[in-house]
PDB file of N, CA and C in Angstrom:
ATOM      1  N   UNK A   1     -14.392  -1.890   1.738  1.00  0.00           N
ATOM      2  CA  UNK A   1     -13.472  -1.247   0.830  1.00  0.00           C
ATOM      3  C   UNK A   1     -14.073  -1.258  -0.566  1.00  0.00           C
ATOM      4  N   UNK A   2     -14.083  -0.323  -1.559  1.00  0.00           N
ATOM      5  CA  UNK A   2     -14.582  -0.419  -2.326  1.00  0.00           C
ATOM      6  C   UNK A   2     -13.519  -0.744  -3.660  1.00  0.00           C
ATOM      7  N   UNK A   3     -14.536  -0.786  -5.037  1.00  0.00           N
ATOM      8  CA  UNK A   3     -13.792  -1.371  -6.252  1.00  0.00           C
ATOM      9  C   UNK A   3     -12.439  -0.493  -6.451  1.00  0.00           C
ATOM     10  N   UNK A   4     -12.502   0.655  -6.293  1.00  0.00           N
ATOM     11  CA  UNK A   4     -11.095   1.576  -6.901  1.00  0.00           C
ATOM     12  C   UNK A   4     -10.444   1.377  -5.719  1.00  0.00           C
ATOM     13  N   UNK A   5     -10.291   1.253  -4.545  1.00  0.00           N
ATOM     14  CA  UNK A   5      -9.635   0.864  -3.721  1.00  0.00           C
ATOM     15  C   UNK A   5      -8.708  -0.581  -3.935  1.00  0.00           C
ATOM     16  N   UNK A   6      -9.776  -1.422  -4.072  1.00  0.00           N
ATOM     17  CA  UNK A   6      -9.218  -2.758  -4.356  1.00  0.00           C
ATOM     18  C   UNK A   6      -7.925  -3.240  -5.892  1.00  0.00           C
ATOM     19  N   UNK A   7      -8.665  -2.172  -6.390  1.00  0.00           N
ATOM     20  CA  UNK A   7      -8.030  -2.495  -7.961  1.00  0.00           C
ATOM     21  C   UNK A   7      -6.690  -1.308  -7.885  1.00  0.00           C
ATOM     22  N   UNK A   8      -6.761  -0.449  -6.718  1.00  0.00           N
ATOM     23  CA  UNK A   8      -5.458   0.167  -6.773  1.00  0.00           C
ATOM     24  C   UNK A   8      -4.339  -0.552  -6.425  1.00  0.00           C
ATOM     25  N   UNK A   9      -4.875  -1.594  -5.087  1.00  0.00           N
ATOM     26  CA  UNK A   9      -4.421  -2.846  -4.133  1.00  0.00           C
ATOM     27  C   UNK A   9      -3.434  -3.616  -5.477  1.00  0.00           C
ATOM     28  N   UNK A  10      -4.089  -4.051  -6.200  1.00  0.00           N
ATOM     29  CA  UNK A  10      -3.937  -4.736  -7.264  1.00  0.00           C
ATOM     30  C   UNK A  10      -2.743  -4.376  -8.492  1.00  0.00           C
ATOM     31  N   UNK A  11      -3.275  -3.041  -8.721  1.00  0.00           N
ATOM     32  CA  UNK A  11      -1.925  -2.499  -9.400  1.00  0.00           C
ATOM     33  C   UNK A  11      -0.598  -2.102  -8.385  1.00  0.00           C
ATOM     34  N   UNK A  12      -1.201  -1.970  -7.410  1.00  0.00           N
ATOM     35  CA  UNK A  12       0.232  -1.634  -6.321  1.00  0.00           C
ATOM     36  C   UNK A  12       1.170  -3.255  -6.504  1.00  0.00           C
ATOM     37  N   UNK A  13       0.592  -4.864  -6.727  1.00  0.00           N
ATOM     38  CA  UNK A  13       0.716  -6.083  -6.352  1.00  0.00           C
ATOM     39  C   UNK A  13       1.545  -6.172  -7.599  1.00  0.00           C
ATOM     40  N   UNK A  14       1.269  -5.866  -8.963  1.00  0.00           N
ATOM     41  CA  UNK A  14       1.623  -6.117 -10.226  1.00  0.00           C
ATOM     42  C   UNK A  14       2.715  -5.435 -10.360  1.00  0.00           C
ATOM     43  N   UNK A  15       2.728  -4.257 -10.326  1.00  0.00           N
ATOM     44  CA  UNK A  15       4.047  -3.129 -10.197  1.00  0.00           C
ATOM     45  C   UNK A  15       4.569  -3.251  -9.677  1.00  0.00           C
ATOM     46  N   UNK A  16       4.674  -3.959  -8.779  1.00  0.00           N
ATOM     47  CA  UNK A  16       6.091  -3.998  -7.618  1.00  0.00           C
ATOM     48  C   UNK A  16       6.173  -5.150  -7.481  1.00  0.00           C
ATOM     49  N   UNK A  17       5.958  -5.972  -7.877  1.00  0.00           N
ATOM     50  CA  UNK A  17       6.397  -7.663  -7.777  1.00  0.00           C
ATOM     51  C   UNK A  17       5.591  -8.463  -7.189  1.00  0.00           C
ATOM     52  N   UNK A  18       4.419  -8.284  -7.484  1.00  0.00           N
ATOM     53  CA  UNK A  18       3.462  -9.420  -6.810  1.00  0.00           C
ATOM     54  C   UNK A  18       2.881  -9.024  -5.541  1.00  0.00           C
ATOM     55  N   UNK A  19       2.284 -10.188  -4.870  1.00  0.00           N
ATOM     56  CA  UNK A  19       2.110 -10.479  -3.417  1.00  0.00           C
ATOM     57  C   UNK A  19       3.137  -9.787  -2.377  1.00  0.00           C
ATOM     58  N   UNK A  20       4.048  -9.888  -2.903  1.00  0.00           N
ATOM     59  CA  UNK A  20       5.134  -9.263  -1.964  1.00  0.00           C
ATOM     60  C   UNK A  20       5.416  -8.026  -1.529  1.00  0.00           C
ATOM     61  N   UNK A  21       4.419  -6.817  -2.514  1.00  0.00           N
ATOM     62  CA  UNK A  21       4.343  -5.856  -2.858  1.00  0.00           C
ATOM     63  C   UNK A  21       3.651  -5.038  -1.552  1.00  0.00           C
ATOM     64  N   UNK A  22       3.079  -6.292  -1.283  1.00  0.00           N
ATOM     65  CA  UNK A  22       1.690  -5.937   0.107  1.00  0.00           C
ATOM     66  C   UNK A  22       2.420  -5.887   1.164  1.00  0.00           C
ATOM     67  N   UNK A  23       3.671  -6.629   1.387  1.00  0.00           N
ATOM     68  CA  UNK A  23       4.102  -6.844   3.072  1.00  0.00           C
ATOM     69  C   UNK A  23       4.813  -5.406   3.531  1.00  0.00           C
ATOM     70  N   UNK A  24       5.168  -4.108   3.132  1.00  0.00           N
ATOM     71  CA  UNK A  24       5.488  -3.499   3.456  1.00  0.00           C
ATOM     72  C   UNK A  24       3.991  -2.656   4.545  1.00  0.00           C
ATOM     73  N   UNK A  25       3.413  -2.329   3.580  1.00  0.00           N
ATOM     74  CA  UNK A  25       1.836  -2.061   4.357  1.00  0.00           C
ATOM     75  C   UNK A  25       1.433  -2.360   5.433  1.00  0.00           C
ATOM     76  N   UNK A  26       1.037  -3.659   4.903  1.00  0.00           N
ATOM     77  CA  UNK A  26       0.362  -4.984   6.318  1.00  0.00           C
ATOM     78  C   UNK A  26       1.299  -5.113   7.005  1.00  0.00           C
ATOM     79  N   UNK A  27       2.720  -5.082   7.300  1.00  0.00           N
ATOM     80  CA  UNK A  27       3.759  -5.002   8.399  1.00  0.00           C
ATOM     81  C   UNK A  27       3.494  -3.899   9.278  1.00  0.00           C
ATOM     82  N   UNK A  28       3.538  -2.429   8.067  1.00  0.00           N
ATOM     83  CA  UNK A  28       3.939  -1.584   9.043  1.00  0.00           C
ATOM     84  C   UNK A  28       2.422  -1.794   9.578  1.00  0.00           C
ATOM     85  N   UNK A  29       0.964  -1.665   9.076  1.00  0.00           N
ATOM     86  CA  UNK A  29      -0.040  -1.538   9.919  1.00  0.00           C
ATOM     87  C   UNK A  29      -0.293  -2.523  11.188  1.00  0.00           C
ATOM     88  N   UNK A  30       0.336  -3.086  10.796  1.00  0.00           N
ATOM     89  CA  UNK A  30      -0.051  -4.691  11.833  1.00  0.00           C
ATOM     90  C   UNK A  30       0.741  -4.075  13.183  1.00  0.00           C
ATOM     91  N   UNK A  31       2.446  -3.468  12.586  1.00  0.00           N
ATOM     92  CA  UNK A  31       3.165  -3.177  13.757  1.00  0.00           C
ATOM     93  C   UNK A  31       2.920  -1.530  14.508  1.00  0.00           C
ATOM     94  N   UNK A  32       1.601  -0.748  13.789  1.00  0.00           N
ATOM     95  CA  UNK A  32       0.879   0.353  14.398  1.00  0.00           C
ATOM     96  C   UNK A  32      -0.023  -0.419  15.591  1.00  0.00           C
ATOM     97  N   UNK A  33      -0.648  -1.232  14.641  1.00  0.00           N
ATOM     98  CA  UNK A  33      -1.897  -1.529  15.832  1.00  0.00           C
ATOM     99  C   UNK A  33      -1.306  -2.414  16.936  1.00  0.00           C
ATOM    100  N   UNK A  34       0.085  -3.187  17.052  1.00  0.00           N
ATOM    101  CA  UNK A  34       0.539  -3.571  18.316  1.00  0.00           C
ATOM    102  C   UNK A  34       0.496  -2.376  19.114  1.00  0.00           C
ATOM    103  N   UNK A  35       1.216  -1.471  18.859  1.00  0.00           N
ATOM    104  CA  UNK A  35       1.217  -0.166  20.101  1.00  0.00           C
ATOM    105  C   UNK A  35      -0.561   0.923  19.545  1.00  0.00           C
ATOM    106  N   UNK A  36      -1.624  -0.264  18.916  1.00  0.00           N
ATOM    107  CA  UNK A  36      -2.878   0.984  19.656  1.00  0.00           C
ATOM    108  C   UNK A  36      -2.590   2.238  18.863  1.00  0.00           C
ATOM    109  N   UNK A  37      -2.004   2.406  17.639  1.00  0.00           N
ATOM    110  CA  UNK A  37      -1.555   3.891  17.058  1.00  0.00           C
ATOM    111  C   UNK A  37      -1.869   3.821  15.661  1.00  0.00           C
ATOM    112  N   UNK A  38      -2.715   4.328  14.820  1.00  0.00           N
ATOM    113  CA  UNK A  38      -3.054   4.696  13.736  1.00  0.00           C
ATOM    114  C   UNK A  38      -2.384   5.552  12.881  1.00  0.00           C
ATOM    115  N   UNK A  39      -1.067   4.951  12.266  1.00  0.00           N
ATOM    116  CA  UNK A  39      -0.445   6.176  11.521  1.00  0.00           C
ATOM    117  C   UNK A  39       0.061   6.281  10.339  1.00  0.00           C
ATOM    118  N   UNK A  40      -0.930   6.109   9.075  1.00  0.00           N
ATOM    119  CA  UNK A  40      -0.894   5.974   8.008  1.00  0.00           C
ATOM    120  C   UNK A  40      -0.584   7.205   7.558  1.00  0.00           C
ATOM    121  N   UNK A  41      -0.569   8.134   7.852  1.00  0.00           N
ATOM    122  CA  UNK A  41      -0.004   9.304   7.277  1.00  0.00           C
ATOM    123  C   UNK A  41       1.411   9.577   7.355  1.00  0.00           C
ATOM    124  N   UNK A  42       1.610   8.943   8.239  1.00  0.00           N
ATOM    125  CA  UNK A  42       3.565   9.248   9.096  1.00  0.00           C
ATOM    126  C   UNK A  42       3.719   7.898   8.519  1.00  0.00           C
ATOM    127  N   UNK A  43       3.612   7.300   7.206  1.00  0.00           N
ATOM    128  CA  UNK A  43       4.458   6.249   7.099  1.00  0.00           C
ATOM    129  C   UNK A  43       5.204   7.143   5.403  1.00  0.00           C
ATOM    130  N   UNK A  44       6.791   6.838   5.495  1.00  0.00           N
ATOM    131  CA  UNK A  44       7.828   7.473   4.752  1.00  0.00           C
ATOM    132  C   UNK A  44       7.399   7.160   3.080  1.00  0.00           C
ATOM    133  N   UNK A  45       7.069   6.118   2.686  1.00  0.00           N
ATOM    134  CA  UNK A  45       6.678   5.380   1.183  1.00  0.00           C
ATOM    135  C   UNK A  45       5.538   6.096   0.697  1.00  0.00           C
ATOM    136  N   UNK A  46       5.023   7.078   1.387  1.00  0.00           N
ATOM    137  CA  UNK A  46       3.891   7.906   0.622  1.00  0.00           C
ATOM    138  C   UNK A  46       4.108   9.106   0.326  1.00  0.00           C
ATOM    139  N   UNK A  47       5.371   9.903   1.143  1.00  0.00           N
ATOM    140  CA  UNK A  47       5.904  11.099   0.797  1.00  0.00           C
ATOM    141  C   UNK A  47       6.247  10.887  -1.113  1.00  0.00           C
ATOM    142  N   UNK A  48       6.414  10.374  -1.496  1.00  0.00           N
ATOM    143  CA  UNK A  48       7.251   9.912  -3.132  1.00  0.00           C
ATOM    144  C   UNK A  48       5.858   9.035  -3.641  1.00  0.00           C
ATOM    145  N   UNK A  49       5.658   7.840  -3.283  1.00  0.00           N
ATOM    146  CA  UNK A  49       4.883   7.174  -3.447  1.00  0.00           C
ATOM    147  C   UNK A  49       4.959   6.858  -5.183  1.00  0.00           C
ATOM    148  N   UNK A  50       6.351   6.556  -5.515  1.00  0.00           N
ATOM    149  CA  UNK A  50       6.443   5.884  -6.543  1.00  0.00           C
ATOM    150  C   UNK A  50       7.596   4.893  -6.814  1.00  0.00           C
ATOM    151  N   UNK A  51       8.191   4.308  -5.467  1.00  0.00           N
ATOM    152  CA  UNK A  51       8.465   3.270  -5.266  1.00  0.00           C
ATOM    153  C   UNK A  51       7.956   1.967  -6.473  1.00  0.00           C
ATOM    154  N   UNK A  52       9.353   1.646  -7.351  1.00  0.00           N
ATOM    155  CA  UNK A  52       9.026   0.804  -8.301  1.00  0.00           C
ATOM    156  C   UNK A  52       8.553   1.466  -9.657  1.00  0.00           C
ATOM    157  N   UNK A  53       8.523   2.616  -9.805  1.00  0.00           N
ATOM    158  CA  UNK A  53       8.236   3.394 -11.136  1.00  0.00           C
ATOM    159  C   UNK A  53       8.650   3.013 -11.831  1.00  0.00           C
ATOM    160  N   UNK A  54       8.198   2.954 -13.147  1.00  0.00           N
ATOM    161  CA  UNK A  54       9.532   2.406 -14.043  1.00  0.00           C
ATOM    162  C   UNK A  54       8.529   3.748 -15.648  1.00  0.00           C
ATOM    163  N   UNK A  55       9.323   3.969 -16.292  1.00  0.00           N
ATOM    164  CA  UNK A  55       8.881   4.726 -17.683  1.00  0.00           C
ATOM    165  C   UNK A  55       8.287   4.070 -18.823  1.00  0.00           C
ATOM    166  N   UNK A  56       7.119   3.879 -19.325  1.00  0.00           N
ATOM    167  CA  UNK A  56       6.879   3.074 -19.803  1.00  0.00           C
ATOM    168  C   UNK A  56       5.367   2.190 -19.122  1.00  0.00           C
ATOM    169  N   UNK A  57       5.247   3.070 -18.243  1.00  0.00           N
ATOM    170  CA  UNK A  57       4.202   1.919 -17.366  1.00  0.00           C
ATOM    171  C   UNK A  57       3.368   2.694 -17.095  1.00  0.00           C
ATOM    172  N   UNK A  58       3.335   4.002 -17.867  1.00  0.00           N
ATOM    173  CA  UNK A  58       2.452   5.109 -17.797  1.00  0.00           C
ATOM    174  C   UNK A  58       2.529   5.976 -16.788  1.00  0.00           C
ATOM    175  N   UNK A  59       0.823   7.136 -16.372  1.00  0.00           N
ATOM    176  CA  UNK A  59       1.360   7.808 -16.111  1.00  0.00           C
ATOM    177  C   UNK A  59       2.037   8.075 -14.302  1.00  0.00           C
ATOM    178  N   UNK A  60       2.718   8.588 -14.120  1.00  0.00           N
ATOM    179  CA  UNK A  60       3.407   8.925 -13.081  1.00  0.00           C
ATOM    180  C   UNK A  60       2.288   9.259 -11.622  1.00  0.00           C
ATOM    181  N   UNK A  61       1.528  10.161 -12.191  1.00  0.00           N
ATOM    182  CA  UNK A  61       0.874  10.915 -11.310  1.00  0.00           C
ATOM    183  C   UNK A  61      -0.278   9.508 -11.100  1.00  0.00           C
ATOM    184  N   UNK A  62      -1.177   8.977 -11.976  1.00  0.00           N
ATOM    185  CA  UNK A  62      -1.640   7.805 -12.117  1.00  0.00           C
ATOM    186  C   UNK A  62      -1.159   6.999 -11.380  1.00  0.00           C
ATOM    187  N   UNK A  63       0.032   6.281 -11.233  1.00  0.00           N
ATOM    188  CA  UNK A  63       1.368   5.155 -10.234  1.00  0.00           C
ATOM    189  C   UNK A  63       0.968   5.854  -8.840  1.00  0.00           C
ATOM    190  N   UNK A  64       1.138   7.419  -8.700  1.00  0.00           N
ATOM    191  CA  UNK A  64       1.753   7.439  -7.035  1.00  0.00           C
ATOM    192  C   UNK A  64       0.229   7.426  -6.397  1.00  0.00           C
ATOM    193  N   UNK A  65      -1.065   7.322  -7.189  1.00  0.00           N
ATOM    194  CA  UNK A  65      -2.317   7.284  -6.783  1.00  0.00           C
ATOM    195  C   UNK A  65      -2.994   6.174  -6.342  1.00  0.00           C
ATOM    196  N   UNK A  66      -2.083   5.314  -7.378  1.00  0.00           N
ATOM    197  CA  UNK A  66      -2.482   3.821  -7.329  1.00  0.00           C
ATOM    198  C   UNK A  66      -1.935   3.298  -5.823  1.00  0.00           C
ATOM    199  N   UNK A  67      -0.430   3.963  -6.159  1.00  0.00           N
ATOM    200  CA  UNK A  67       0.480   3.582  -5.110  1.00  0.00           C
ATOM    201  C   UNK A  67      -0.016   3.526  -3.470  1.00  0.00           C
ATOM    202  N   UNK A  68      -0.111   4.870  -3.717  1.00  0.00           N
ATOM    203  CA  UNK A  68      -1.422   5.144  -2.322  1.00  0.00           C
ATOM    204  C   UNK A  68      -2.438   4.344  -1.876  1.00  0.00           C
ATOM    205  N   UNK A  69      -3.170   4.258  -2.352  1.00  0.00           N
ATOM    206  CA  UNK A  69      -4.545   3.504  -3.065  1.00  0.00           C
ATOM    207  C   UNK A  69      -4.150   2.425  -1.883  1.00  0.00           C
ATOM    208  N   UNK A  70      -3.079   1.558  -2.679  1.00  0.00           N
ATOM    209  CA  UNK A  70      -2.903   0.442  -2.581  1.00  0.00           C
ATOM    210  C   UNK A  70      -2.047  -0.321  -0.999  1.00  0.00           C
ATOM    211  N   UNK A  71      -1.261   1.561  -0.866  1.00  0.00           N
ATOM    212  CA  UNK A  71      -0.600   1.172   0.337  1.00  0.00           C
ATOM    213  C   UNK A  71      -1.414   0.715   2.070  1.00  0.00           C
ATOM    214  N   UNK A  72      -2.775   2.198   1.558  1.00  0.00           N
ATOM    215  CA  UNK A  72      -3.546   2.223   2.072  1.00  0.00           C
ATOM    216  C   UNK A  72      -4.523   0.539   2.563  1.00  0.00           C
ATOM    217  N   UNK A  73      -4.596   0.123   1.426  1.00  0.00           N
ATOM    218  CA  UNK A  73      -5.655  -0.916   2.017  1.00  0.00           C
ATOM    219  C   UNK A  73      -4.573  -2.275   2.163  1.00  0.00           C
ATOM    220  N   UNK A  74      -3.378  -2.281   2.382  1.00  0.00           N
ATOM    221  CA  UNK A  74      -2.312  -2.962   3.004  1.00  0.00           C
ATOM    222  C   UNK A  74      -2.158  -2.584   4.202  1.00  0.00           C
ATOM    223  N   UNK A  75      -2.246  -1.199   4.459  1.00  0.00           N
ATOM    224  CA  UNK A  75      -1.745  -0.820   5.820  1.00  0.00           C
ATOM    225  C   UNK A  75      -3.387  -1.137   6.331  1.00  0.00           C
ATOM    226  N   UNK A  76      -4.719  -0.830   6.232  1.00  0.00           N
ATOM    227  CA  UNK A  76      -5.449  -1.371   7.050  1.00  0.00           C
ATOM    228  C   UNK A  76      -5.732  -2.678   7.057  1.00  0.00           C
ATOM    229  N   UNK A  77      -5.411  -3.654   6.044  1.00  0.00           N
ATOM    230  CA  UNK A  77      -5.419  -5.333   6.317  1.00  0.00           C
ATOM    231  C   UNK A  77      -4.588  -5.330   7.906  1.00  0.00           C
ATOM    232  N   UNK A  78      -3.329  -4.831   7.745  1.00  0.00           N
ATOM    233  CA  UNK A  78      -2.700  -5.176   8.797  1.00  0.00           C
ATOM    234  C   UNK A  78      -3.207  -4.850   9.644  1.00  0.00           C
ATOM    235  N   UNK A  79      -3.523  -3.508  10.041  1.00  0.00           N
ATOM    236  CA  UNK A  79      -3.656  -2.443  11.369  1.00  0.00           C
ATOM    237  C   UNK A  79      -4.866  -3.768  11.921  1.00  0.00           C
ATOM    238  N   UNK A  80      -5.877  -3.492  11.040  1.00  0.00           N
ATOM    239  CA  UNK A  80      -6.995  -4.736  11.439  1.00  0.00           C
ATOM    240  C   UNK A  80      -7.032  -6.308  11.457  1.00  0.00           C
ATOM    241  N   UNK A  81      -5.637  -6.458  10.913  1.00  0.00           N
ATOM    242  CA  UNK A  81      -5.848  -7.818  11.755  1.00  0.00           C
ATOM    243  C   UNK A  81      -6.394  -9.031  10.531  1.00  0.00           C
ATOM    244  N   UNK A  82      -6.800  -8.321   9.165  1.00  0.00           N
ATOM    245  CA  UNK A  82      -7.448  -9.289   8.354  1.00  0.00           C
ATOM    246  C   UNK A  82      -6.211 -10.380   7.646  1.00  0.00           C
ATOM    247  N   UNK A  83      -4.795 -10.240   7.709  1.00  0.00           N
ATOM    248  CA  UNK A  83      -4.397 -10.635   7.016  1.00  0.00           C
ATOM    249  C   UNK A  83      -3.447 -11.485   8.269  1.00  0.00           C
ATOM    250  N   UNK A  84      -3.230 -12.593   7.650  1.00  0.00           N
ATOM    251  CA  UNK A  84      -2.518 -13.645   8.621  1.00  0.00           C
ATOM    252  C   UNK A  84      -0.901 -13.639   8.375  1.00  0.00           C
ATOM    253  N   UNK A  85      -0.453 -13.294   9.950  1.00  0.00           N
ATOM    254  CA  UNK A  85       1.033 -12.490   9.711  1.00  0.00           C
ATOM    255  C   UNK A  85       1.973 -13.773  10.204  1.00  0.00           C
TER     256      UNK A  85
END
């Protein structure tokens, strides 16, 4: 995974309350790869992907990139298994 990946990870963690920010991701990926199914695109939190916005925290379009970014390398910790559930 690379640096803008990671540091999106990161602002996704800060903006939305920490560590805690991650378990939506790593759940749902963890609970793809029980049923063998890859489906990061069909998950609902990326249609908007600004979950936790707030005004003031800059820009918008910037947030739902990060947001992504970040959901993304949550949902493959899980799918793969790197993160201890």
């Amino acid at each position: 995974m690379g640096l803008p990946r990671r540091k999106a990870a990161d602002t996704l963690r800060g903006r939305m309350g920490g560590e805690g920010a991650m378990d939506r991701p790593v759940r749902a990926g963890g609970e793809d790869a029980t049923r063998a199914r890859w489906d990061f695109e069909g998950q609902r939190e990326l249609v908007m992907a600004d979950g936790g916005y707030r005004d003031g925290i800059g820009s918008r379009s910037e947030y739902e990139w990060g947001y992504r970014e970040g959901f993304r390398t949550g949902y493959e910790e899980g799918f793969d298994g790197r993160v201890r559930r």
